[in-house]
C-alpha atoms as a PDB file:
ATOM      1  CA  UNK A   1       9.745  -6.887  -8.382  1.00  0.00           C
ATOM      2  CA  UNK A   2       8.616 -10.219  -7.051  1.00  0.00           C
ATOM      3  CA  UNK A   3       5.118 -10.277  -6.309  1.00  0.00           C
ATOM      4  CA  UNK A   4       3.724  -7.166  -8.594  1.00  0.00           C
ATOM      5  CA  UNK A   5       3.329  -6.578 -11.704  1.00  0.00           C
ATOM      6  CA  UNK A   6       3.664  -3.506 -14.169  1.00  0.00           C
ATOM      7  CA  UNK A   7       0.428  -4.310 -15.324  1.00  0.00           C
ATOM      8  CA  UNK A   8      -1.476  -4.581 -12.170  1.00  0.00           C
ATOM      9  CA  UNK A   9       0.509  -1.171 -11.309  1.00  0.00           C
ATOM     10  CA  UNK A  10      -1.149   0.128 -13.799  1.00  0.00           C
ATOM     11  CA  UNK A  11      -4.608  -1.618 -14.145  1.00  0.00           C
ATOM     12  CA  UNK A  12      -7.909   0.844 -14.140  1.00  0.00           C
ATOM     13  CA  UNK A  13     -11.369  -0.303 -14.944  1.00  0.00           C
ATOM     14  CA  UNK A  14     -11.564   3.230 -14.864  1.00  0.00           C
ATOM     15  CA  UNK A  15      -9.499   4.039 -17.628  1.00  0.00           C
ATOM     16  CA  UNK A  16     -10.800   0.678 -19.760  1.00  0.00           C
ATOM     17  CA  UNK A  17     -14.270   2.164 -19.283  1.00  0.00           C
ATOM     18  CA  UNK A  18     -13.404   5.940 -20.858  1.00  0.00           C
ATOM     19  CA  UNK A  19     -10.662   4.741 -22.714  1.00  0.00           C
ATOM     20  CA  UNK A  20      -8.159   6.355 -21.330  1.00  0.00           C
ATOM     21  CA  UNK A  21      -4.295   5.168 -22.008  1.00  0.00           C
ATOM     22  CA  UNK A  22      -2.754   4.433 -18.569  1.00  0.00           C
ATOM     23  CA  UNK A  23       1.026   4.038 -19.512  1.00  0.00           C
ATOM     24  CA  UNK A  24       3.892   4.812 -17.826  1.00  0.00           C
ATOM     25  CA  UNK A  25       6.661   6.777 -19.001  1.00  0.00           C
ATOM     26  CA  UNK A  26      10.464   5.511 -17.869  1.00  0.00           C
ATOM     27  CA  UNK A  27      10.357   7.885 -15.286  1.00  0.00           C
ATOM     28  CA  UNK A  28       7.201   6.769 -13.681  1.00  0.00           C
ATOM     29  CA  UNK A  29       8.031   2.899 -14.371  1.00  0.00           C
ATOM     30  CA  UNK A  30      11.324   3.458 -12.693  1.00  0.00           C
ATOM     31  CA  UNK A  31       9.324   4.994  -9.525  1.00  0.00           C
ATOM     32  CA  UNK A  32       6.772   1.868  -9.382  1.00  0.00           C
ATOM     33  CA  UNK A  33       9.551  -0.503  -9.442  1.00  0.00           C
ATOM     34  CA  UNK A  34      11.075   1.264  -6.444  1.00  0.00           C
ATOM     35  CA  UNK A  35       8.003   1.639  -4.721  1.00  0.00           C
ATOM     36  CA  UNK A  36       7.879  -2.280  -5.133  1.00  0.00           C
ATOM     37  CA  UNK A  37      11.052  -2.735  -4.053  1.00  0.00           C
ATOM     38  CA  UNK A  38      11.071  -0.763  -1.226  1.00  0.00           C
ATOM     39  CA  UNK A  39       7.552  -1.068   0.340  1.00  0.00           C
ATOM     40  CA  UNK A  40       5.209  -3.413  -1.303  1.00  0.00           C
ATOM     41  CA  UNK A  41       7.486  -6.644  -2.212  1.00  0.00           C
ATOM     42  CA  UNK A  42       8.852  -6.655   1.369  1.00  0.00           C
ATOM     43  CA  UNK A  43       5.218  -5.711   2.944  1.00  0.00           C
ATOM     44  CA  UNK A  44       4.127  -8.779   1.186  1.00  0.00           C
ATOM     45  CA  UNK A  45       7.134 -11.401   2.277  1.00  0.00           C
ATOM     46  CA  UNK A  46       5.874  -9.905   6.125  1.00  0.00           C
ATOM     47  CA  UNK A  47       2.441 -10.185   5.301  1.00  0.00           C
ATOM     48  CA  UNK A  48       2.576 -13.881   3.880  1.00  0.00           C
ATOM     49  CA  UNK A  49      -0.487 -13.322   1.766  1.00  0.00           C
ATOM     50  CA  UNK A  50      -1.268 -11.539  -1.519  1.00  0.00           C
ATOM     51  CA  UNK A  51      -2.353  -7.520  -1.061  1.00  0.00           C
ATOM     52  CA  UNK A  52      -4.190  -6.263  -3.673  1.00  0.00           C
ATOM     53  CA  UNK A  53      -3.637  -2.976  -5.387  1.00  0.00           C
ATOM     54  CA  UNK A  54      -6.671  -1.173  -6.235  1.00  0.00           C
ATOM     55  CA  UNK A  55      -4.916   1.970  -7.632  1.00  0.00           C
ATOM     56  CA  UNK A  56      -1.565   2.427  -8.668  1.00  0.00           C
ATOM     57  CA  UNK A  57       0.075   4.591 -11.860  1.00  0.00           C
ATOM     58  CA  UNK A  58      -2.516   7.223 -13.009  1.00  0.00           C
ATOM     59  CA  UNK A  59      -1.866   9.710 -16.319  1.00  0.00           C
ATOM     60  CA  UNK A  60      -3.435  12.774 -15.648  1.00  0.00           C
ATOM     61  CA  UNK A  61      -6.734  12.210 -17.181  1.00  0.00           C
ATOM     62  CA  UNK A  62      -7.226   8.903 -15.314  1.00  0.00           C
ATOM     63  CA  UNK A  63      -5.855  10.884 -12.397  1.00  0.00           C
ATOM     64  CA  UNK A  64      -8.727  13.950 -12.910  1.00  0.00           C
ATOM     65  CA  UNK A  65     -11.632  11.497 -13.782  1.00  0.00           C
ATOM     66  CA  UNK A  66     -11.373   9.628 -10.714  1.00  0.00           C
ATOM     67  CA  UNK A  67     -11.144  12.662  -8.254  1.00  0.00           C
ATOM     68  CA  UNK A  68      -7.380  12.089  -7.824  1.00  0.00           C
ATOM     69  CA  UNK A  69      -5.306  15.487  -6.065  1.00  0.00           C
ATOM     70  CA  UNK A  70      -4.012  17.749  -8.454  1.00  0.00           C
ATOM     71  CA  UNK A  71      -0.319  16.575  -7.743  1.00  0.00           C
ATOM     72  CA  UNK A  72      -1.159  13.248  -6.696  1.00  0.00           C
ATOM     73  CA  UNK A  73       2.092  10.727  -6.668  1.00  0.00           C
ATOM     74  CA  UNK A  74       0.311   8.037  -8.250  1.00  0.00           C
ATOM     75  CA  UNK A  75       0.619   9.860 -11.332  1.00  0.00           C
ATOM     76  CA  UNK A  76       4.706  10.167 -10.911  1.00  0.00           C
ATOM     77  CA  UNK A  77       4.668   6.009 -10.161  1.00  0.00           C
ATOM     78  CA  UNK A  78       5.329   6.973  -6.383  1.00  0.00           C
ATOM     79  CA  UNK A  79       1.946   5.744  -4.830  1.00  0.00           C
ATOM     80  CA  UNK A  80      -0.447   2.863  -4.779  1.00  0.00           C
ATOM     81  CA  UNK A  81      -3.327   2.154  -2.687  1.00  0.00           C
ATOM     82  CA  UNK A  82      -3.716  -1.194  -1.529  1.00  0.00           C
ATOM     83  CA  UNK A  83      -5.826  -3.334   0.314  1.00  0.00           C
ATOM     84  CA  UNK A  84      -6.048  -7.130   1.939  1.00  0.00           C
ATOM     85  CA  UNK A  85      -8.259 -10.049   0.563  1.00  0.00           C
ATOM     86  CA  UNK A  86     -10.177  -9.968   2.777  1.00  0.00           C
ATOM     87  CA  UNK A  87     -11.012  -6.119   2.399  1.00  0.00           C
ATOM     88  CA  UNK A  88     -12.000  -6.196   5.848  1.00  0.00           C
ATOM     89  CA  UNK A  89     -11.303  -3.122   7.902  1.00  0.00           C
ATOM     90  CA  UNK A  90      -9.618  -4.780  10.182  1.00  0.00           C
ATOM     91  CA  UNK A  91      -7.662  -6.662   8.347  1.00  0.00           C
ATOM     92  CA  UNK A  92      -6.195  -3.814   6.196  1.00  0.00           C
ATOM     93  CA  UNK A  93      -5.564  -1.897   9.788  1.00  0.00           C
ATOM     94  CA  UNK A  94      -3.514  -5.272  10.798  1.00  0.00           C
ATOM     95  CA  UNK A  95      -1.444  -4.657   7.232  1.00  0.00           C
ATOM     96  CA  UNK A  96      -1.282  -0.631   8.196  1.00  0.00           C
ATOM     97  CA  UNK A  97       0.295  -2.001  11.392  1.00  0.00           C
ATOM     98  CA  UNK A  98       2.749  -4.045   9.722  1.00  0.00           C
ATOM     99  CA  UNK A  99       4.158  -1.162   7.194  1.00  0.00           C
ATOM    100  CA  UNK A 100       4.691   0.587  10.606  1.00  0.00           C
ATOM    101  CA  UNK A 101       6.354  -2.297  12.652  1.00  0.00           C
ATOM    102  CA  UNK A 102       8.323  -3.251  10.005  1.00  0.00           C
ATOM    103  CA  UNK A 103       9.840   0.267   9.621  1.00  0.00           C
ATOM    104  CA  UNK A 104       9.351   0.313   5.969  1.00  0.00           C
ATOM    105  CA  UNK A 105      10.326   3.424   4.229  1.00  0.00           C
ATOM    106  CA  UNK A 106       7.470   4.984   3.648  1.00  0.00           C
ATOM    107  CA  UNK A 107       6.888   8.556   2.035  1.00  0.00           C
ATOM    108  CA  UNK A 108       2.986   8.516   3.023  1.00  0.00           C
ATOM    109  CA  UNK A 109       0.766   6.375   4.311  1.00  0.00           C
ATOM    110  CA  UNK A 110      -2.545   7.050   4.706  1.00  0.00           C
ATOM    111  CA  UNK A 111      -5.501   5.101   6.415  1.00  0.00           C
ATOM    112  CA  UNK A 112      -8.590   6.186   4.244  1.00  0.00           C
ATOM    113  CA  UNK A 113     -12.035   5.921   5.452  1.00  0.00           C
ATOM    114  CA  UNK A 114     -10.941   3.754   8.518  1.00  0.00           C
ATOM    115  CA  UNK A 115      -8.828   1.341   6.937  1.00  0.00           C
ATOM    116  CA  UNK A 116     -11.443   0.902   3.716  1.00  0.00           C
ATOM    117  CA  UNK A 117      -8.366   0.964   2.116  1.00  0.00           C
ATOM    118  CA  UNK A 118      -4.464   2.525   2.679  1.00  0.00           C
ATOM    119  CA  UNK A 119      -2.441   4.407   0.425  1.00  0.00           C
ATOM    120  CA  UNK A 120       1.290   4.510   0.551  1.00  0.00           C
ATOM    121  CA  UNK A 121       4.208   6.089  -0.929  1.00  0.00           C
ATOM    122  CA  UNK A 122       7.428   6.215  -1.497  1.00  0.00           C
ATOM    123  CA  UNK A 123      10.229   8.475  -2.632  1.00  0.00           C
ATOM    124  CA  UNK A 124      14.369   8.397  -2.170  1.00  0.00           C
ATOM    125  CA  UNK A 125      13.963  10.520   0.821  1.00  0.00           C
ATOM    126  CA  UNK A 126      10.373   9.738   2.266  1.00  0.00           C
ATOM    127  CA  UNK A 127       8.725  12.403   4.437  1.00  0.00           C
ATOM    128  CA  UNK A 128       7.824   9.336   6.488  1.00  0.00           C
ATOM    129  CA  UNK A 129       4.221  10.870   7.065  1.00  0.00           C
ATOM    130  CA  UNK A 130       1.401   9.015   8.696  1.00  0.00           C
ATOM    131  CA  UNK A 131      -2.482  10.437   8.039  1.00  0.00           C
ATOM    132  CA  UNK A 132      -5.675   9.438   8.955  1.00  0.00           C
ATOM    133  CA  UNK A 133      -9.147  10.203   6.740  1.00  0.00           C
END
C-alpha cells in the first residue's frame, strides 16, 4: 500500500454520524490491502494524481444504513468506490478508461450514475465484469 490508507479504507461520515464501529477484521484488512495492491495503487501511479475514495470497508450496519446490497463486497474489504478531484463526470469516465486500458484486474467495475462516481473490485480470480447504472 503506497498511496492508501487503512483509515481512509475505512473512513464513513456515515458511521461517525450513527456511531457505528467501521473496523475491519484480518480477513477484510487482508482483502483491502489486495485491492490496493492490485487495482488502486497501480491506478494511481497511471493516473498521476490522487483518487479519492468515497466508500470503502463497510460492517454490516454501516453497509444496511447507507442502502448498501445485501452481499455487497465492500463489506468483505473487496470493493471501494472512488472518484477524481475534480469529481467531474468526465474526469472520473477518463479514470474508468484507464482501469480498462491498463488491463487492471478488476472483479467489478461499475460506472454509477454516469461516471458520478465508479466502484471497483477485486478478488483472486476477478469475474472481470464491466456495468453501467
Amino acid at each position: 500500500m503506497i498511496y492508501f490508507s487503512m483509515h481512509e479504507l475505512c473512513a464513513s461520515a456515515t458511521a461517525r454520524r450513527l456511531g457505528i464501529r467501521n473496523i475491519p477484521n484480518k480477513t477484510q484488512k487482508e482483502n483491502l490491502i489486495r485491492l490496493v495492491d492490485h487495482i488502486l495503487d497501480p491506478l494511481r501511479e497511471a493516473w498521476g494524481a490522487p483518487i479519492i475514495v468515497t466508500s470503502g470497508f463497510r460492517c454490516p450496519r454501516l453497509n444496511a444504513a447507507v442502502g448498501g446490497a445485501r452481499h455487497s463486497q465492500h463489506c468483505l474489504g473487496e470493493a471501494a468506490d472512488i472518484r477524481t478531484v475534480s469529481d467531474l463526470p468526465e474526469d472520473n469516465r477518463r479514470l474508468r478508461d484507464l482501469i480498462i486500458s491498463l488491463g487492471l484486474p478488476f472483479d467489478q467495475l461499475i460506472d454509477e450514475f454516469g461516471c458520478d462516481w465508479l466502484h471497483v473490485s477485486y478478488r483472486p480470480s476477478p469475474r472481470r465484469q464491466f456495468l453501467t447504472m
